[in-house]
PDB file of N, CA and C in Angstrom:
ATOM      1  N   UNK A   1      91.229 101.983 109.018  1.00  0.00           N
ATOM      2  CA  UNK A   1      90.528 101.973 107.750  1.00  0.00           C
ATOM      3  C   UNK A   1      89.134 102.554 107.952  1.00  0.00           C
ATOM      4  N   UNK A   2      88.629 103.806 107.252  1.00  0.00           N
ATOM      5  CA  UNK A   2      87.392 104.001 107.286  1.00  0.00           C
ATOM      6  C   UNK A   2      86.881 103.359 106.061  1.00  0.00           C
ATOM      7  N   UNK A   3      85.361 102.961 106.204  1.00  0.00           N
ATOM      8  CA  UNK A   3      84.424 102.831 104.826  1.00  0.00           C
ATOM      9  C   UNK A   3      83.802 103.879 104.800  1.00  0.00           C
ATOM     10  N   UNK A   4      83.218 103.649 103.661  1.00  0.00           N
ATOM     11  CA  UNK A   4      82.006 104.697 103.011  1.00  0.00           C
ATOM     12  C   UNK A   4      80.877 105.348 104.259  1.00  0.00           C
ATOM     13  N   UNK A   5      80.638 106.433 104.440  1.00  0.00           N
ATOM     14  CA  UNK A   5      79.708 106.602 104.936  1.00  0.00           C
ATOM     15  C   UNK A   5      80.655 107.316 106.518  1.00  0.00           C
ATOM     16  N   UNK A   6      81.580 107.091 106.921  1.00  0.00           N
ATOM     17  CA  UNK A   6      82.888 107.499 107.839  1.00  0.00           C
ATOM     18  C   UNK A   6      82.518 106.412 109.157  1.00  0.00           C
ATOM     19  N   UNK A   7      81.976 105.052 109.062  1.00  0.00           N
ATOM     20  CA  UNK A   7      81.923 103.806 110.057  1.00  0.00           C
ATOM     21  C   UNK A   7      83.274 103.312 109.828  1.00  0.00           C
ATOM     22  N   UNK A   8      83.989 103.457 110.748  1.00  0.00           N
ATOM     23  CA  UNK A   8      85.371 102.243 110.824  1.00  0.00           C
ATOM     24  C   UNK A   8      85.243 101.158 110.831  1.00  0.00           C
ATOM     25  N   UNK A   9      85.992 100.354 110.301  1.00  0.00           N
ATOM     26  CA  UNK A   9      86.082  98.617 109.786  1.00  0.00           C
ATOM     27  C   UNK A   9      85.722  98.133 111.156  1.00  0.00           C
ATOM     28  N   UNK A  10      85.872  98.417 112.079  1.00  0.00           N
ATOM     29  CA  UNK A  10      86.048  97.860 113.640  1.00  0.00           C
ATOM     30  C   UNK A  10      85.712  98.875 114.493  1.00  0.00           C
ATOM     31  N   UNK A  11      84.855  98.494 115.427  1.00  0.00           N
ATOM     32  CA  UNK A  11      83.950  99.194 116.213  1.00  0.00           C
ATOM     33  C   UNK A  11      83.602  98.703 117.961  1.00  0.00           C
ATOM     34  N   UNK A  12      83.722  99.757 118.821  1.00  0.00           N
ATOM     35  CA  UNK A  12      83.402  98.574 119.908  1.00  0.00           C
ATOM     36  C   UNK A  12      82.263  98.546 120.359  1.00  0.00           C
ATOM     37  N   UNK A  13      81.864  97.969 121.327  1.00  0.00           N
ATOM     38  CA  UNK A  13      80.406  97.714 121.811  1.00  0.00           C
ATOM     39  C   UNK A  13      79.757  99.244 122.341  1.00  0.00           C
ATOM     40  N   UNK A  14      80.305 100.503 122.378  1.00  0.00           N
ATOM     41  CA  UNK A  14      79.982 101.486 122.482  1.00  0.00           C
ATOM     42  C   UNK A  14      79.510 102.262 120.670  1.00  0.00           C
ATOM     43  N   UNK A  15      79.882 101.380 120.139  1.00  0.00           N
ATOM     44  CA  UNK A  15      79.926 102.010 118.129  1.00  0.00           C
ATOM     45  C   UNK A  15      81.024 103.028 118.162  1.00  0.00           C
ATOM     46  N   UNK A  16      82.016 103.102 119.003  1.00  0.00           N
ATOM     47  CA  UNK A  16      82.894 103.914 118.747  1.00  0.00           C
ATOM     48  C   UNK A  16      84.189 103.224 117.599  1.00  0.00           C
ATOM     49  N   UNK A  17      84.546 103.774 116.318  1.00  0.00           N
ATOM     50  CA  UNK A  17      85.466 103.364 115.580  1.00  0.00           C
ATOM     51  C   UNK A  17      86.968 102.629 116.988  1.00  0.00           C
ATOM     52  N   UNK A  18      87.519 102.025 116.163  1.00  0.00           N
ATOM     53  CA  UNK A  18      88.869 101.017 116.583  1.00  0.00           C
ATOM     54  C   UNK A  18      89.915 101.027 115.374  1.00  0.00           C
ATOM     55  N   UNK A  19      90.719 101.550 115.902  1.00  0.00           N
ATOM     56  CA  UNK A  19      92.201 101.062 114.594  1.00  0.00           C
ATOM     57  C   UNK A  19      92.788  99.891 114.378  1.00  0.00           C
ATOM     58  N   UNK A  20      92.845  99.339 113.389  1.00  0.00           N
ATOM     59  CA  UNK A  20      92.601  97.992 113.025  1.00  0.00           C
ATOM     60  C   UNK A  20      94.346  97.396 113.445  1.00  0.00           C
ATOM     61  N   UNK A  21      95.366  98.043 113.712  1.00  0.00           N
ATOM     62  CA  UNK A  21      96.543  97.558 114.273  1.00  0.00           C
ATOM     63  C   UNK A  21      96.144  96.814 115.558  1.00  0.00           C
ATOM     64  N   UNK A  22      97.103  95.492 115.354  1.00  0.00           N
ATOM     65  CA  UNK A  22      97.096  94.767 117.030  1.00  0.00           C
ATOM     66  C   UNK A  22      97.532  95.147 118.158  1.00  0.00           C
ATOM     67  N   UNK A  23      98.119  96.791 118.123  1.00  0.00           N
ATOM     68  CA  UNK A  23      98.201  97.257 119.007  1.00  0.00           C
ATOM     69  C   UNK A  23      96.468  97.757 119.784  1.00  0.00           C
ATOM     70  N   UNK A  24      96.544  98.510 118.961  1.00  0.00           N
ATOM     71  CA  UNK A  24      94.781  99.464 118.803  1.00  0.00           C
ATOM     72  C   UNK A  24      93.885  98.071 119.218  1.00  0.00           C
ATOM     73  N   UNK A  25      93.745  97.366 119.038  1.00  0.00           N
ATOM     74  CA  UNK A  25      92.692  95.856 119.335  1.00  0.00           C
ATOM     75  C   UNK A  25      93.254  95.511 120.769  1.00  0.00           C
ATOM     76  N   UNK A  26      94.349  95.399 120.970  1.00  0.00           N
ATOM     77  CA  UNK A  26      94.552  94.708 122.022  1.00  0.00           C
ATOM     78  C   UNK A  26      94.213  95.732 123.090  1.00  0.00           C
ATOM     79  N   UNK A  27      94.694  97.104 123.314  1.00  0.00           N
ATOM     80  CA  UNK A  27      94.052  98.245 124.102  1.00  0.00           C
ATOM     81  C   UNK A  27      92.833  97.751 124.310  1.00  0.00           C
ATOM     82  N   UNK A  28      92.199  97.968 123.277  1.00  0.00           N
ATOM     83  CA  UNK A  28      90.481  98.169 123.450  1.00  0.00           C
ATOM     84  C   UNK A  28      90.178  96.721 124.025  1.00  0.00           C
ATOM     85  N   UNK A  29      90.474  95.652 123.631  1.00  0.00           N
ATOM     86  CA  UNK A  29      90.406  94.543 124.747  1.00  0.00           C
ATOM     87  C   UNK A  29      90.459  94.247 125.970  1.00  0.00           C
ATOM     88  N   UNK A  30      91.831  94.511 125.991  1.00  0.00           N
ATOM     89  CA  UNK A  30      92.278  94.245 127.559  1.00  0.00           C
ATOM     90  C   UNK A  30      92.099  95.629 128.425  1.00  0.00           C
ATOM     91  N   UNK A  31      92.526  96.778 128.129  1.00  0.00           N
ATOM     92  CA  UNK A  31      91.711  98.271 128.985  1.00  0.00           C
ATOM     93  C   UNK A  31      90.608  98.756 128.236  1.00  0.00           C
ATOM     94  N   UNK A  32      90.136  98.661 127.467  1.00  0.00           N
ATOM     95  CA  UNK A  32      89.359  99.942 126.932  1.00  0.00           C
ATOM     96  C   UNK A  32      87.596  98.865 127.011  1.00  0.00           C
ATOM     97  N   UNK A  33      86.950  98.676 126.157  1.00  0.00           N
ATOM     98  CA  UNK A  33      85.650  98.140 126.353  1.00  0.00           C
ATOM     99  C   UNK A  33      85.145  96.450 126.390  1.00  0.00           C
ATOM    100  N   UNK A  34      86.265  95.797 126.170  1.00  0.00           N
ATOM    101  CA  UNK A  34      86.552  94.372 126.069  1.00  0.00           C
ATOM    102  C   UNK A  34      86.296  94.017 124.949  1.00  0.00           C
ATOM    103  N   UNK A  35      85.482  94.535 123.929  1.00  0.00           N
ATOM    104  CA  UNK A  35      84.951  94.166 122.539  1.00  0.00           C
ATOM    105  C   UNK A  35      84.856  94.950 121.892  1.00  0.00           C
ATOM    106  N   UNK A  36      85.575  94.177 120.327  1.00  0.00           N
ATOM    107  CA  UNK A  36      85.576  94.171 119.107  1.00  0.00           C
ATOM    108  C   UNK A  36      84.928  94.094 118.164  1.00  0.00           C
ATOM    109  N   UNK A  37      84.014  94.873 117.330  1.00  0.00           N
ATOM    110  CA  UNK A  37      82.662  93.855 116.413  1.00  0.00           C
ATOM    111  C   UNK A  37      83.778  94.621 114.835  1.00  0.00           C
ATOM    112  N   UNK A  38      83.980  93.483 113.870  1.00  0.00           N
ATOM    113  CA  UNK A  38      84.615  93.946 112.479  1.00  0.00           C
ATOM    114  C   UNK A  38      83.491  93.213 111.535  1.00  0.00           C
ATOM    115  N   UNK A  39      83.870  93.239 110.083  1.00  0.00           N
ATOM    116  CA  UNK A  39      82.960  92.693 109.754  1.00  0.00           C
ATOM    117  C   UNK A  39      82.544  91.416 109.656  1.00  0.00           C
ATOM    118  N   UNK A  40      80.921  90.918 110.055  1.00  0.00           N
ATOM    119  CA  UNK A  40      81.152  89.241 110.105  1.00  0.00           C
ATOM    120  C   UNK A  40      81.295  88.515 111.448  1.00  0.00           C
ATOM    121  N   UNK A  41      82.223  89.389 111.927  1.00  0.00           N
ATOM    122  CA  UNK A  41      83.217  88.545 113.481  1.00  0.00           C
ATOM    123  C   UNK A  41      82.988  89.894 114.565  1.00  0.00           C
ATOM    124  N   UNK A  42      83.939  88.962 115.557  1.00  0.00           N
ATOM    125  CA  UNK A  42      83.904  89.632 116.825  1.00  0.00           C
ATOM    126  C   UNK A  42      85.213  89.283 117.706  1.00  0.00           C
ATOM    127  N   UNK A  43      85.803  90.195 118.400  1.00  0.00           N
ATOM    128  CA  UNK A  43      86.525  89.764 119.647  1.00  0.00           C
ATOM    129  C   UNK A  43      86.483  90.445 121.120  1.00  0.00           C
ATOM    130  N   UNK A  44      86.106  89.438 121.420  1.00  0.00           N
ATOM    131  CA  UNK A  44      85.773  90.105 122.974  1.00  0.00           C
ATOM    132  C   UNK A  44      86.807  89.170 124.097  1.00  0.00           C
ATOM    133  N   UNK A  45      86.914  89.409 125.166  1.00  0.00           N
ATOM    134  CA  UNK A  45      87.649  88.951 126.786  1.00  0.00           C
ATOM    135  C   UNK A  45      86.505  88.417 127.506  1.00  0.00           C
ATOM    136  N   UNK A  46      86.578  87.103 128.017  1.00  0.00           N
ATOM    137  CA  UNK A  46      85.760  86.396 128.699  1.00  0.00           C
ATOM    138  C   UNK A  46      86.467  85.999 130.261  1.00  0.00           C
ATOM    139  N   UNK A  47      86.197  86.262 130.657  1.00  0.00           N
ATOM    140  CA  UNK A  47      86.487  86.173 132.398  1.00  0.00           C
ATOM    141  C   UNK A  47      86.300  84.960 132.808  1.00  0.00           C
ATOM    142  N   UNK A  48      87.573  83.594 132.675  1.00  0.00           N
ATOM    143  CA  UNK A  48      86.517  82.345 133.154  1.00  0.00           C
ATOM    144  C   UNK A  48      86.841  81.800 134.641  1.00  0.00           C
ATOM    145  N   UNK A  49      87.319  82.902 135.736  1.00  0.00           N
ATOM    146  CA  UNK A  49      87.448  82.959 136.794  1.00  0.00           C
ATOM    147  C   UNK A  49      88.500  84.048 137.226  1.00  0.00           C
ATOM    148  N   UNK A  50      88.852  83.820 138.854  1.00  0.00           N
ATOM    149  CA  UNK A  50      89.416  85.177 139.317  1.00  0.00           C
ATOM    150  C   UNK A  50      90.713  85.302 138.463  1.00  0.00           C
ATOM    151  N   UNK A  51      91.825  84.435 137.992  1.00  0.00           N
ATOM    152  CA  UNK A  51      92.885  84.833 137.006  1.00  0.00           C
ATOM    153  C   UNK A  51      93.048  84.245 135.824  1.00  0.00           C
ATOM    154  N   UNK A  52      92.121  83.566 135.358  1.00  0.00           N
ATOM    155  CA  UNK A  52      92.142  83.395 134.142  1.00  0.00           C
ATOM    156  C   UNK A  52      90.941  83.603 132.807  1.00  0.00           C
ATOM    157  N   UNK A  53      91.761  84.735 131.867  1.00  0.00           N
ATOM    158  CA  UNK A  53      91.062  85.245 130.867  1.00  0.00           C
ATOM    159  C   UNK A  53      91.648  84.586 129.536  1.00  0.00           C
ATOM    160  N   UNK A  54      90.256  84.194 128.955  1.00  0.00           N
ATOM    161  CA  UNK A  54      90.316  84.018 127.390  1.00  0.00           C
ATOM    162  C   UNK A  54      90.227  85.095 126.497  1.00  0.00           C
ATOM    163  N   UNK A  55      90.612  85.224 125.057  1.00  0.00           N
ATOM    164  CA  UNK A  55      90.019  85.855 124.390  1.00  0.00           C
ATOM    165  C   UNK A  55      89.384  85.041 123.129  1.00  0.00           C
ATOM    166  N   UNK A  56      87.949  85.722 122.967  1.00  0.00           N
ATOM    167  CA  UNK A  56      87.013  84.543 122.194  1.00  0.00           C
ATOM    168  C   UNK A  56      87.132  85.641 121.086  1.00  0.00           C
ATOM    169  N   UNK A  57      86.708  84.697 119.797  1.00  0.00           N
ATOM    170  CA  UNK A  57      86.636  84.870 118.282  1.00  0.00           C
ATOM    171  C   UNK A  57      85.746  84.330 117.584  1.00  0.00           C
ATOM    172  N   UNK A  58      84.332  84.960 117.720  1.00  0.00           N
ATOM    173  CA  UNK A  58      83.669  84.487 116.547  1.00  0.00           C
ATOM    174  C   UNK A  58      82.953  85.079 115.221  1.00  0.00           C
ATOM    175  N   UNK A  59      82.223  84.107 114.403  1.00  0.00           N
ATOM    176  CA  UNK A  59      82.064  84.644 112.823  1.00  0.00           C
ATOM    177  C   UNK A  59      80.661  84.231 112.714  1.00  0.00           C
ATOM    178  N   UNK A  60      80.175  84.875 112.904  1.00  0.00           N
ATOM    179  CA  UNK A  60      78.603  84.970 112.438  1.00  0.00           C
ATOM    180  C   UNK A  60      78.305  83.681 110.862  1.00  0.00           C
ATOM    181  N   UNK A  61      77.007  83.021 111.234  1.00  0.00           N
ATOM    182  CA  UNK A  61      76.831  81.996 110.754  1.00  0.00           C
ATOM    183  C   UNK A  61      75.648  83.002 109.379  1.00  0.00           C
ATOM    184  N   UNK A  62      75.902  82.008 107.880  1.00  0.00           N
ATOM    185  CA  UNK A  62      75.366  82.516 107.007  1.00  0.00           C
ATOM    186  C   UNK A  62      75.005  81.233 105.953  1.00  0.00           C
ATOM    187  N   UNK A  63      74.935  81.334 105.038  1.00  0.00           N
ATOM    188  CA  UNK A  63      73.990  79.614 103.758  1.00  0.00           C
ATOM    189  C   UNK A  63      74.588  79.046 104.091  1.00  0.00           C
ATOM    190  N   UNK A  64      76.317  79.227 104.043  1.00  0.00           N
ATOM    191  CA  UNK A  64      77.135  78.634 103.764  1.00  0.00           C
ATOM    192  C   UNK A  64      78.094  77.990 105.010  1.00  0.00           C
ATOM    193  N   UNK A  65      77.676  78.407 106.303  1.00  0.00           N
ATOM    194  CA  UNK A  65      78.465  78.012 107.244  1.00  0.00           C
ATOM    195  C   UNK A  65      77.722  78.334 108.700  1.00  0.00           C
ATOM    196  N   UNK A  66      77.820  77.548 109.367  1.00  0.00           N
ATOM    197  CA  UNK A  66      77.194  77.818 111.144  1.00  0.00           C
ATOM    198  C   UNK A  66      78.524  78.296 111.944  1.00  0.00           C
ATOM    199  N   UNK A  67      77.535  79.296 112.759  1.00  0.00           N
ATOM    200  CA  UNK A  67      78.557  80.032 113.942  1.00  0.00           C
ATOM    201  C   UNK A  67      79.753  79.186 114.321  1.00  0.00           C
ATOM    202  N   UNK A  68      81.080  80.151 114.156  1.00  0.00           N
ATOM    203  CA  UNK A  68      82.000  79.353 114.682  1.00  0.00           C
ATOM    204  C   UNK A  68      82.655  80.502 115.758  1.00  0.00           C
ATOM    205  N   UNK A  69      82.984  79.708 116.669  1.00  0.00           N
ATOM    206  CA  UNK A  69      83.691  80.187 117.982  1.00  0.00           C
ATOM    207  C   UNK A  69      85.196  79.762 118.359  1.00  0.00           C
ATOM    208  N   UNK A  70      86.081  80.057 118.273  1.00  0.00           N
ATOM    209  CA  UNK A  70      87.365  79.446 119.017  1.00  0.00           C
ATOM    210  C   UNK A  70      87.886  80.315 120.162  1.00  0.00           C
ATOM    211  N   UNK A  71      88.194  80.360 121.229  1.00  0.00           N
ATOM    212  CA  UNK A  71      89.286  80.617 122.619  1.00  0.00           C
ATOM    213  C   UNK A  71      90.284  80.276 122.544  1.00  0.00           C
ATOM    214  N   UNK A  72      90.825  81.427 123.354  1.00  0.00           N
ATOM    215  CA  UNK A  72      92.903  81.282 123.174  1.00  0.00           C
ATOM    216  C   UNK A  72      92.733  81.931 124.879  1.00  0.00           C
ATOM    217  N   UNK A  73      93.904  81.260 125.559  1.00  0.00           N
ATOM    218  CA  UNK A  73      94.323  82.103 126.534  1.00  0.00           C
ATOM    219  C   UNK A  73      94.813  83.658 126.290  1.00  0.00           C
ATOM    220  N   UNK A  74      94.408  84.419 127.556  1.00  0.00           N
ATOM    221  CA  UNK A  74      94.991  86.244 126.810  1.00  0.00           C
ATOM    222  C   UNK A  74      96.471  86.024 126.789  1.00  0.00           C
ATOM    223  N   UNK A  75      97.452  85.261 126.780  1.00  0.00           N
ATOM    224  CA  UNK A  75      98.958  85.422 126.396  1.00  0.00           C
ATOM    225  C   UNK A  75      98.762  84.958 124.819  1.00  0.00           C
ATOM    226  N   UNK A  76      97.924  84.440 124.205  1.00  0.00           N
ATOM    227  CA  UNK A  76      98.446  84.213 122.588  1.00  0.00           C
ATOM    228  C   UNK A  76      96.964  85.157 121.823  1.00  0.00           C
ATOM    229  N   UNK A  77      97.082  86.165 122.457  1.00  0.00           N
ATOM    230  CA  UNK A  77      96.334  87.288 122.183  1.00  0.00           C
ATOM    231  C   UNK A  77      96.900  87.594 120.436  1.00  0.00           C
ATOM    232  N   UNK A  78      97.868  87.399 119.697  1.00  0.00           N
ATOM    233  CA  UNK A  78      98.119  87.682 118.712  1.00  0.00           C
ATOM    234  C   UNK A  78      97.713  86.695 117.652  1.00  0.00           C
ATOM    235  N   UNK A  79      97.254  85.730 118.377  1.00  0.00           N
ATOM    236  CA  UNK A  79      96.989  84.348 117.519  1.00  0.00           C
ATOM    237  C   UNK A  79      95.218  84.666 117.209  1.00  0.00           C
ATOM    238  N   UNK A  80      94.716  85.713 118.056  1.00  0.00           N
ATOM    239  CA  UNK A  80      93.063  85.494 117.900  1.00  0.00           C
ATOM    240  C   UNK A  80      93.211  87.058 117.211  1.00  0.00           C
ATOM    241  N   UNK A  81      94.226  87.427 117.426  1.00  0.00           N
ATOM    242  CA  UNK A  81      93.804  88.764 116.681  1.00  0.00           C
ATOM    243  C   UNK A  81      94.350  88.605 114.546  1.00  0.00           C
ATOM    244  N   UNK A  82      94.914  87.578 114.844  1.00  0.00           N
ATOM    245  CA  UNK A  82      95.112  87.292 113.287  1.00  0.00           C
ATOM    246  C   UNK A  82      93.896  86.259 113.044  1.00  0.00           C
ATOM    247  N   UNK A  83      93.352  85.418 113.332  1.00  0.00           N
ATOM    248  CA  UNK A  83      91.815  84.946 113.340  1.00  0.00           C
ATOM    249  C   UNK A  83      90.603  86.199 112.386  1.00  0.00           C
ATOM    250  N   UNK A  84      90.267  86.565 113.800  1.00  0.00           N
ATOM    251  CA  UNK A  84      89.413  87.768 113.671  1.00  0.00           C
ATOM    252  C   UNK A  84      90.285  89.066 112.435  1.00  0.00           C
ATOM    253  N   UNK A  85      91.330  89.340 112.114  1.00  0.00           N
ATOM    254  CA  UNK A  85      91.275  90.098 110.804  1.00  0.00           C
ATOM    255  C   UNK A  85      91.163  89.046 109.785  1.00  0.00           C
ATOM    256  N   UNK A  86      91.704  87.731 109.757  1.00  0.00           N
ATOM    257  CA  UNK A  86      91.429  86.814 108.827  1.00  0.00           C
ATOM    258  C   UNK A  86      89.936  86.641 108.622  1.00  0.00           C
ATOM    259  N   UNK A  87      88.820  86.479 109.278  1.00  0.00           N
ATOM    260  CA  UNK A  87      87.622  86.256 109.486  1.00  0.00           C
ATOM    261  C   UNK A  87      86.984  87.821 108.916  1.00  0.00           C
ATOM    262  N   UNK A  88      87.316  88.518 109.430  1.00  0.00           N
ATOM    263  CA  UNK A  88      86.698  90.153 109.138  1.00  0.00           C
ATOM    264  C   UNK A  88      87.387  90.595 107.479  1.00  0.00           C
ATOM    265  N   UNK A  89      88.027  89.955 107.270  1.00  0.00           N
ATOM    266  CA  UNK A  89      88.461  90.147 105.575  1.00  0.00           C
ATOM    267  C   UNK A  89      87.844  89.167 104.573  1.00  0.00           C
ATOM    268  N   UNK A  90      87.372  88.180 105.362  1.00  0.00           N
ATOM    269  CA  UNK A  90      86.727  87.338 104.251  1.00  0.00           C
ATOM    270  C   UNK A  90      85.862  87.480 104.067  1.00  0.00           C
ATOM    271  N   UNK A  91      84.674  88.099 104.892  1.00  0.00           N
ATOM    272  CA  UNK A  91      83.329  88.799 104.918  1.00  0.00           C
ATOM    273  C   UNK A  91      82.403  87.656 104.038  1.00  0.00           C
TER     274      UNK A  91
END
């Protein structure tokens, strides 16, 4: 999805556009830059020792709500990537 102006909905920590399929997210996660910024939210890979990786999900805090964060192990990688488009659509 592009917006106005030709910035993609999803971007990684380089500002390079991301295709919003859970294929395209999970690449850029696990090989490509580790992070995700969409709108609002974020998903990035956290390293919490030599073999075990999380992937974290959070949503920027605003009037109406304080920062929220949740972790998933990287095998239910599909569970944080429906999070984070749920979170990045509610804006």
């Amino acid at each position: 999805m592009v917006k106005e102006g030709g910035v993609g909905e999803y971007i990684n920590k380089n500002g390079l556009a991301v295709g919003s399929s859970s294929r395209e997210l999970f690449e850029e996660v696990m090989r490509g830059t580790g992070f995700v910024m969409g709108p609002n939210s974020s998903l990035y890979i956290e390293n919490a020792g030599l073999h075990d990786k999380f992937i974290v999900v959070s949503r920027g805090a605003d009037s109406n709500r304080l920062l929220e964060t949740e972790k998933f192990p990287a095998n239910q990688f599909q569970k944080a990537v429906d999070l984070f488009t749920g979170w990045s659509d509610k804006d």
